[in-house]
Every structure is written in C-alpha cells, then in structure tokens.
N, C-alpha and C. Protein backbone atom coordinates (compact mmCIF):
# COMPACT_ATOMS: atom_id res chain seq x y z
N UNK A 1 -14.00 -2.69 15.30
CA UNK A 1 -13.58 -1.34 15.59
C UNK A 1 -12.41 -0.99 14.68
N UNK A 2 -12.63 -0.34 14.03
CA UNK A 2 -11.15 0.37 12.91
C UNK A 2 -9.78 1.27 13.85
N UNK A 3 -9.18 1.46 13.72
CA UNK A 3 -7.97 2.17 14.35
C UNK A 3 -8.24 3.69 14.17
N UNK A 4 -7.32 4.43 14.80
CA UNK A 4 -7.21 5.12 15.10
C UNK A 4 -6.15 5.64 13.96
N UNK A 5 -5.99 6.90 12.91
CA UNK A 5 -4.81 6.59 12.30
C UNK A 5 -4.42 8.18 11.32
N UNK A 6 -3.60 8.31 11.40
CA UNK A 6 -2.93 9.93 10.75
C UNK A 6 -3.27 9.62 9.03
N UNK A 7 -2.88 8.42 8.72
CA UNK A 7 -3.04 8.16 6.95
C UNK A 7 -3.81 7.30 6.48
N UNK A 8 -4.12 7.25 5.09
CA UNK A 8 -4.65 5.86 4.39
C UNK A 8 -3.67 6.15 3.37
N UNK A 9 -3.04 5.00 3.30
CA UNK A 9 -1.99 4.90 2.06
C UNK A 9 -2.37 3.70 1.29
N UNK A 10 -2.70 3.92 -0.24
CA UNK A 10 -3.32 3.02 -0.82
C UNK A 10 -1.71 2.49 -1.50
N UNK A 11 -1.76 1.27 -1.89
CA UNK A 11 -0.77 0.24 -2.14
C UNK A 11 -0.53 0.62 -3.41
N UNK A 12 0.62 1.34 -4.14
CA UNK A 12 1.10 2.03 -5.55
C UNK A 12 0.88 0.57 -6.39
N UNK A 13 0.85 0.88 -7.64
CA UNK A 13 0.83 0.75 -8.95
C UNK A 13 2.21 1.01 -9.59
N UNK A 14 3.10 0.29 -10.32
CA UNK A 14 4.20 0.92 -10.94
C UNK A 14 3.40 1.43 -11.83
N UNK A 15 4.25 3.18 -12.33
CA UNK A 15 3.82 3.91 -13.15
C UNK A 15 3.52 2.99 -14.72
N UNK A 16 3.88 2.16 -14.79
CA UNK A 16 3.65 1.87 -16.36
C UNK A 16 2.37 1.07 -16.53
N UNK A 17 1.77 0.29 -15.43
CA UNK A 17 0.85 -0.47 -15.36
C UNK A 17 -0.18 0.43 -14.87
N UNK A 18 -0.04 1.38 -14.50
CA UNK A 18 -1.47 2.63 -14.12
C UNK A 18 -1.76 2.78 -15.14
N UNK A 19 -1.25 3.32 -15.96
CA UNK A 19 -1.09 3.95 -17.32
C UNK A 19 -1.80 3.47 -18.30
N UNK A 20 -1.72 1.85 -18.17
CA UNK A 20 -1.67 1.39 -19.17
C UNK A 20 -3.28 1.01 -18.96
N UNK A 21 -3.61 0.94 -18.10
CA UNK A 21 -5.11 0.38 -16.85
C UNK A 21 -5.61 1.72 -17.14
N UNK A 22 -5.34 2.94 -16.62
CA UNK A 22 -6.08 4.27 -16.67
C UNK A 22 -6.49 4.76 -15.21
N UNK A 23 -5.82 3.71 -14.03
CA UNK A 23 -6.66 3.85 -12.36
C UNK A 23 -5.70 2.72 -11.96
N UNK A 24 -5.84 3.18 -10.30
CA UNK A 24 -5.02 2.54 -9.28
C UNK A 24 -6.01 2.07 -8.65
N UNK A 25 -7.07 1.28 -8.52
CA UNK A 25 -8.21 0.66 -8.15
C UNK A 25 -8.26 0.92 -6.26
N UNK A 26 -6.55 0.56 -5.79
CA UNK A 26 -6.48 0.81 -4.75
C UNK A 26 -6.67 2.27 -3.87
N UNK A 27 -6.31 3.51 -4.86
CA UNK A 27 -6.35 4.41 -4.89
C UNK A 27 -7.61 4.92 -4.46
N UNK A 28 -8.22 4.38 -6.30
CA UNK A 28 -9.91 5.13 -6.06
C UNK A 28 -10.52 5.07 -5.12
N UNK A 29 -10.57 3.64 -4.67
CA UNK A 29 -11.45 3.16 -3.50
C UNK A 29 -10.91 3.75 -2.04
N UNK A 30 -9.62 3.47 -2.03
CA UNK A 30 -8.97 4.14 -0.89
C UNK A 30 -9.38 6.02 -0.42
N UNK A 31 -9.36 6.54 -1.64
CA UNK A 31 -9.83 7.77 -1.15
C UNK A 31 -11.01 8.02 -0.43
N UNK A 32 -12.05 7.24 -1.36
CA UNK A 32 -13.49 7.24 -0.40
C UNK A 32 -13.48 6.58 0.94
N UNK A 33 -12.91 5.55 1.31
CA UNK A 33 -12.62 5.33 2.53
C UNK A 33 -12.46 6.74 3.65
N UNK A 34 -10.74 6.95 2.85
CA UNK A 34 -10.30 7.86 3.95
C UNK A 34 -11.02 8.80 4.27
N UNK A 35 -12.04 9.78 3.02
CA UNK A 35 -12.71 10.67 3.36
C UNK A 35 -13.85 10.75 4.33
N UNK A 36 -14.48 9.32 3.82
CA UNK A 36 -15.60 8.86 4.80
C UNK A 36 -15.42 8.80 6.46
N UNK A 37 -14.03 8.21 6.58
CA UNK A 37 -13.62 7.95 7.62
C UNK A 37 -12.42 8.75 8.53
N UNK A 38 -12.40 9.69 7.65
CA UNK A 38 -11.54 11.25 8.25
C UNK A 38 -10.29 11.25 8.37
N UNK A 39 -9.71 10.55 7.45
CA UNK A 39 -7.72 9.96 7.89
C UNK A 39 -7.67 10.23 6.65
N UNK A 40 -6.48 11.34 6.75
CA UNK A 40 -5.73 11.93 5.41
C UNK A 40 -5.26 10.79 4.77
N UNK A 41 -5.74 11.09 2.82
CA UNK A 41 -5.12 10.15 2.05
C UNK A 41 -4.15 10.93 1.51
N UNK A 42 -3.17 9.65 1.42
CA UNK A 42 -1.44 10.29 1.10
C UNK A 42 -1.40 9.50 -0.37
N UNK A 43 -2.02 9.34 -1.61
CA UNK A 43 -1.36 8.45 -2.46
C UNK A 43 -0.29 8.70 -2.71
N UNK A 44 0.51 9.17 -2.69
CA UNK A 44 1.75 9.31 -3.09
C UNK A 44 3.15 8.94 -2.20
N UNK A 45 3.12 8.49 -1.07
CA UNK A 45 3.68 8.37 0.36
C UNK A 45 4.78 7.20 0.01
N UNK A 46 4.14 5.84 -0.66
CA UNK A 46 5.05 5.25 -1.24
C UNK A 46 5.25 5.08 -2.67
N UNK A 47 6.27 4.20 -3.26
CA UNK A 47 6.35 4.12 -4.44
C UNK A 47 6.63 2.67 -4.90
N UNK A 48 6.50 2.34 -5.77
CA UNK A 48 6.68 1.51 -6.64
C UNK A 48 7.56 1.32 -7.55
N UNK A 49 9.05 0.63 -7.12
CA UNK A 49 10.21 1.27 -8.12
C UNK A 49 10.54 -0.06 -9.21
N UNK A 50 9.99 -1.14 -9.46
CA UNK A 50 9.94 -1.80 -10.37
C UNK A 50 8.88 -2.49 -10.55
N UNK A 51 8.75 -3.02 -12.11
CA UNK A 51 7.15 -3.91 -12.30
C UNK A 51 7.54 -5.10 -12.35
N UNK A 52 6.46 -5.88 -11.38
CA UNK A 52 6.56 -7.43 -11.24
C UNK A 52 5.66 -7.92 -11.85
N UNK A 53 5.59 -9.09 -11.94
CA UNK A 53 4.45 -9.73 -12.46
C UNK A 53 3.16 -9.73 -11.25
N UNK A 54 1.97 -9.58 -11.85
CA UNK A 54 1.11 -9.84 -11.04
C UNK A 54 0.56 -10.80 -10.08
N UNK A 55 0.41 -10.19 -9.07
CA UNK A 55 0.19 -11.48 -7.80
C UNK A 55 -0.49 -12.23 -8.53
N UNK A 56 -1.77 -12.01 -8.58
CA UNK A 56 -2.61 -12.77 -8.94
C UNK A 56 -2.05 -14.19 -9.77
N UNK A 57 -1.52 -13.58 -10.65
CA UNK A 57 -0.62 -14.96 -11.89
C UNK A 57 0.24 -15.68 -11.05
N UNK A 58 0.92 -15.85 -9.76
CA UNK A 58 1.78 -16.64 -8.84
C UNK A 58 0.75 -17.37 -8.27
N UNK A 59 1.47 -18.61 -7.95
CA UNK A 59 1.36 -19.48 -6.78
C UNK A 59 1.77 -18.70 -5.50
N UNK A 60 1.40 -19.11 -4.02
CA UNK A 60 1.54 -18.57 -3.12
C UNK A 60 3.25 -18.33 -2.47
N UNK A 61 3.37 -19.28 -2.71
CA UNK A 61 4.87 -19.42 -2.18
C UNK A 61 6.21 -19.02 -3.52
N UNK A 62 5.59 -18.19 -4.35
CA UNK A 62 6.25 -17.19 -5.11
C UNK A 62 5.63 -15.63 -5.05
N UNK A 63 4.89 -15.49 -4.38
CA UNK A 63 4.27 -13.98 -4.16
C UNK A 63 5.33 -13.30 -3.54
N UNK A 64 6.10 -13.90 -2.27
CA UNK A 64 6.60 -13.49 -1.64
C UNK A 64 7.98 -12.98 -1.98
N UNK A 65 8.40 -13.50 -2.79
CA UNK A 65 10.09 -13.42 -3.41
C UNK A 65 9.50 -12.47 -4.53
N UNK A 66 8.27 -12.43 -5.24
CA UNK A 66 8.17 -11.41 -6.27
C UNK A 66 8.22 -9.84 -5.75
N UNK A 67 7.72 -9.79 -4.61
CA UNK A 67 7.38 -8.25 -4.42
C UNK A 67 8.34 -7.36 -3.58
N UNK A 68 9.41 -8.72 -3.20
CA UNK A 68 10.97 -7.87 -2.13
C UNK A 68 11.47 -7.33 -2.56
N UNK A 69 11.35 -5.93 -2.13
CA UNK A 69 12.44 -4.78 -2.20
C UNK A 69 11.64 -3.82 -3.17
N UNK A 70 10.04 -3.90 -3.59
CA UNK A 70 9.86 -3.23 -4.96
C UNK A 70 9.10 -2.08 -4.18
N UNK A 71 9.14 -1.63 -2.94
CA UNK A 71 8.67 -0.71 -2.57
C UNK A 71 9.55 0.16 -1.81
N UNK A 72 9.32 1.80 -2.40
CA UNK A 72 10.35 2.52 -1.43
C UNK A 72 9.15 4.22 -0.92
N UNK A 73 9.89 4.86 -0.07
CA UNK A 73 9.54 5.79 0.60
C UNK A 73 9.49 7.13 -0.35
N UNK A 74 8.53 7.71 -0.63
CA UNK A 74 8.83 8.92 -1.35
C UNK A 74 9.34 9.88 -0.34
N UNK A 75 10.42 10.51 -1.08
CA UNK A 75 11.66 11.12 -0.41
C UNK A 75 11.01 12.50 -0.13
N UNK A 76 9.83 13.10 -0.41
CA UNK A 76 9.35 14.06 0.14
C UNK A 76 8.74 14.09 1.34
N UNK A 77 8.47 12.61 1.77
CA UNK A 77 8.18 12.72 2.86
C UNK A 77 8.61 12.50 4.42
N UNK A 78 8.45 12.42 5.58
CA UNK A 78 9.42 12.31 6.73
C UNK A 78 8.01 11.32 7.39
N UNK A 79 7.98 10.29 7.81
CA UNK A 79 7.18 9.65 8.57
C UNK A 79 8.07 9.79 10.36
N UNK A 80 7.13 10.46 11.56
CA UNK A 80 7.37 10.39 12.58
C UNK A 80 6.25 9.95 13.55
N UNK A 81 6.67 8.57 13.97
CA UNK A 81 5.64 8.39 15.32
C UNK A 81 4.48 8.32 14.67
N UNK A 82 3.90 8.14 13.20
CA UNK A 82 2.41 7.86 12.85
C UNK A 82 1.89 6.69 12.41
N UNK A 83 0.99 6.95 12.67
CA UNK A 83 0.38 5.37 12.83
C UNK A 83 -0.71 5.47 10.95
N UNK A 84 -0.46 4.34 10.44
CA UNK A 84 -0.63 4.30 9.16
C UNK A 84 -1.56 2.91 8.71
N UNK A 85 -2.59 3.46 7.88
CA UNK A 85 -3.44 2.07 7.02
C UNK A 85 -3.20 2.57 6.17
N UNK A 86 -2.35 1.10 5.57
CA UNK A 86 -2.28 0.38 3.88
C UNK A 86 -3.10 -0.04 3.73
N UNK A 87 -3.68 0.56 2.42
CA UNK A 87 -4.88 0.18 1.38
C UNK A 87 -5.13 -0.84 0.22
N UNK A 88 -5.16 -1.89 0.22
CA UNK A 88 -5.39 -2.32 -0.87
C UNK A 88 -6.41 -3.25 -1.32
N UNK A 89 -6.92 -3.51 -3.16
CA UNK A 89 -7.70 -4.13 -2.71
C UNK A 89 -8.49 -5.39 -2.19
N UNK A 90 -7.30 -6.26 -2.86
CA UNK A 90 -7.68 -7.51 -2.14
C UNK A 90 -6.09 -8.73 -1.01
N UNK A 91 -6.88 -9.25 -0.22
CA UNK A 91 -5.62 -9.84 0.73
C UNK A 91 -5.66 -11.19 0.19
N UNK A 92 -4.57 -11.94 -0.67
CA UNK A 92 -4.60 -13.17 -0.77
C UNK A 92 -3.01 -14.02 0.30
N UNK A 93 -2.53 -13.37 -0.01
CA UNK A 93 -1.39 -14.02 0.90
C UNK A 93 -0.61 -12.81 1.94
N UNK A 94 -1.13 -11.59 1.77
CA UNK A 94 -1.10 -10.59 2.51
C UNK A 94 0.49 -10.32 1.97
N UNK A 95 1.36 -11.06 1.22
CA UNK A 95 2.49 -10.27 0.49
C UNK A 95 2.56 -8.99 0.29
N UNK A 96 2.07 -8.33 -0.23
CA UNK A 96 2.14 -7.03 -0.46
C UNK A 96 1.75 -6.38 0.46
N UNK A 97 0.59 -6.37 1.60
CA UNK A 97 0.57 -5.21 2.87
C UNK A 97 2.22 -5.92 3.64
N UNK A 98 2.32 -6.45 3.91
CA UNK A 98 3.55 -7.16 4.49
C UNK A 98 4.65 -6.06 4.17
N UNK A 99 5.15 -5.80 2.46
CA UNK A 99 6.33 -5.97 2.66
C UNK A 99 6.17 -4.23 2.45
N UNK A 100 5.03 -3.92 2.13
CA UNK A 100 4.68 -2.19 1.91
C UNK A 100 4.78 -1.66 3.08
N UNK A 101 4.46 -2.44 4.76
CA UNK A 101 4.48 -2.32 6.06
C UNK A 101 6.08 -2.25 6.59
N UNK A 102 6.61 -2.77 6.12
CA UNK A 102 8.25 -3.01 6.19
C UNK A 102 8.88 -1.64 6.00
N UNK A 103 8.06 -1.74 5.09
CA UNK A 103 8.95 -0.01 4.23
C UNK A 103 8.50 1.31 5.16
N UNK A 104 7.12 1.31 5.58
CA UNK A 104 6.46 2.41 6.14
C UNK A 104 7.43 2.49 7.46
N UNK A 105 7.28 0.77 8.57
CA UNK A 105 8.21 1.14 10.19
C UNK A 105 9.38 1.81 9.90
N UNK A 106 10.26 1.37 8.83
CA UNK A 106 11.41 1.54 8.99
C UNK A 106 11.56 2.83 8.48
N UNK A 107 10.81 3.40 8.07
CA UNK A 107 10.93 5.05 7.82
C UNK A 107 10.09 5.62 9.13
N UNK A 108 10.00 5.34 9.93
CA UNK A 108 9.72 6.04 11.16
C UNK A 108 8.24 5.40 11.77
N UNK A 109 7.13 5.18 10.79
CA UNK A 109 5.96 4.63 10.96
C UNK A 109 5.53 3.78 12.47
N UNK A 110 4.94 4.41 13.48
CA UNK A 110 4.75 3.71 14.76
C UNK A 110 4.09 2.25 14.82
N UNK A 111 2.59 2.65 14.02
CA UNK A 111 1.78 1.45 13.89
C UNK A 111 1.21 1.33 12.31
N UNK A 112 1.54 0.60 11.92
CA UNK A 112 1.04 0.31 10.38
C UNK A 112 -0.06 -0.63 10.09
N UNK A 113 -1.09 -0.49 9.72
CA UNK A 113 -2.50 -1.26 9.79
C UNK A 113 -2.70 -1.65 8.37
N UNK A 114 -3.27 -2.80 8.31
CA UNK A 114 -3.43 -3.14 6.59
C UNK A 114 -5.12 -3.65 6.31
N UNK A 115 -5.65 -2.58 5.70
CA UNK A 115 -6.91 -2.62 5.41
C UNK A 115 -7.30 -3.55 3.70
N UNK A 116 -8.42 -4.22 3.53
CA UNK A 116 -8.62 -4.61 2.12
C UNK A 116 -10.05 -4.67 1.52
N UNK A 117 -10.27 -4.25 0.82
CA UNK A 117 -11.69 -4.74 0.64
C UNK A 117 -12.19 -6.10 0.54
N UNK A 118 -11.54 -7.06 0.00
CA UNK A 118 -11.79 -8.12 0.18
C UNK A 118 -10.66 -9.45 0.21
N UNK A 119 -11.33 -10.80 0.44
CA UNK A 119 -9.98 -11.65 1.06
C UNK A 119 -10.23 -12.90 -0.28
C-alpha cells in the first residue's frame, strides 16, 4: 500500500552535474510517478548546495559523512504539517533519503516517505 502524501520530491542533482548529464534521472522518473499517482511534484523543494563525489564510487561507511549537510530547503518554500515522498533512484545505503528526510522534518515536514526504484 503506498502512502498517502501532499508531494513527490525527487532527490536534487547539484546544478553542475545536471548540466553536465543533461537530466536528473530522479526527476524524470519521479514526475511520472507523481502524475500517475496524483501527489504534486515539487522538483524544486530542495536543493543541493555542494558537489560530492558520487555515492556510487564510496564504500558504505563513507556514504554517510559524504552527503552531511549538502542538502538545504528552497527558501521559497514553507513546509507545514505535510507529509512528503523522496524520490530517488536507487537505495544502496539509504544515505541520501536519510539525510534529504532530515532536511524536509525540520522545515516543518510531518511524515517524510522515501520511495526508489530500485535497491
């Protein structure tokens, strides 16, 4: 059974690595989700304020220290009392819905759900 949920927020890209790619993979896919499944997509909700190295290239027990603190709240928005799925597309150590979930409660976010296409 999927949740119940106001957003789909797909997991940002720092601007220089979109760019350079041409797509936010999390994005694309994320939109068809949300549409399919009727929960406004927000790409833009969070951000991505520095580039790390890619999960993928870490060992597990450096994923976690790579991705602290590299996500923040876009300041246009006000999160109250909503309940939110993070998008992304794959879960290997769940680092990144983790610390993207961190960022969403503490800006107001009630329930934060972390969706993936694959594990």
């Amino acid at each position: 059974v999927l949740p119940n949920a106001d957003y789909l927020v797909p997991i940002p890209m720092h601007w220089y690595r979109e760019n350079f790619r041409g797509f936010n993979q999390s994005e694309e896919i994320g939109k068809s989700v949300a549409k399919k499944m009727g929960w406004k997509f927000v790409p833009d909700l969070l951000k991505r304020k520095k580039m790390t190295t890619p999960q993928t290239e870490l060992k597990a027990e450096d994923r976690l220290h790579n991705i602290q603190g590299v996500f923040s709240l876009n300041p246009n928005y006000k999160l109250l009392a909503t309940s939110c799925i993070l998008f992304d597309d794959v879960w290997t150590t769940g680092s990144t819905l983790k610390e993207a979930a961190k960022v969403l409660k503490k800006a107001g976010a009630k329930v934060v759900w972390g969706m993936t296409i694959a594990r």
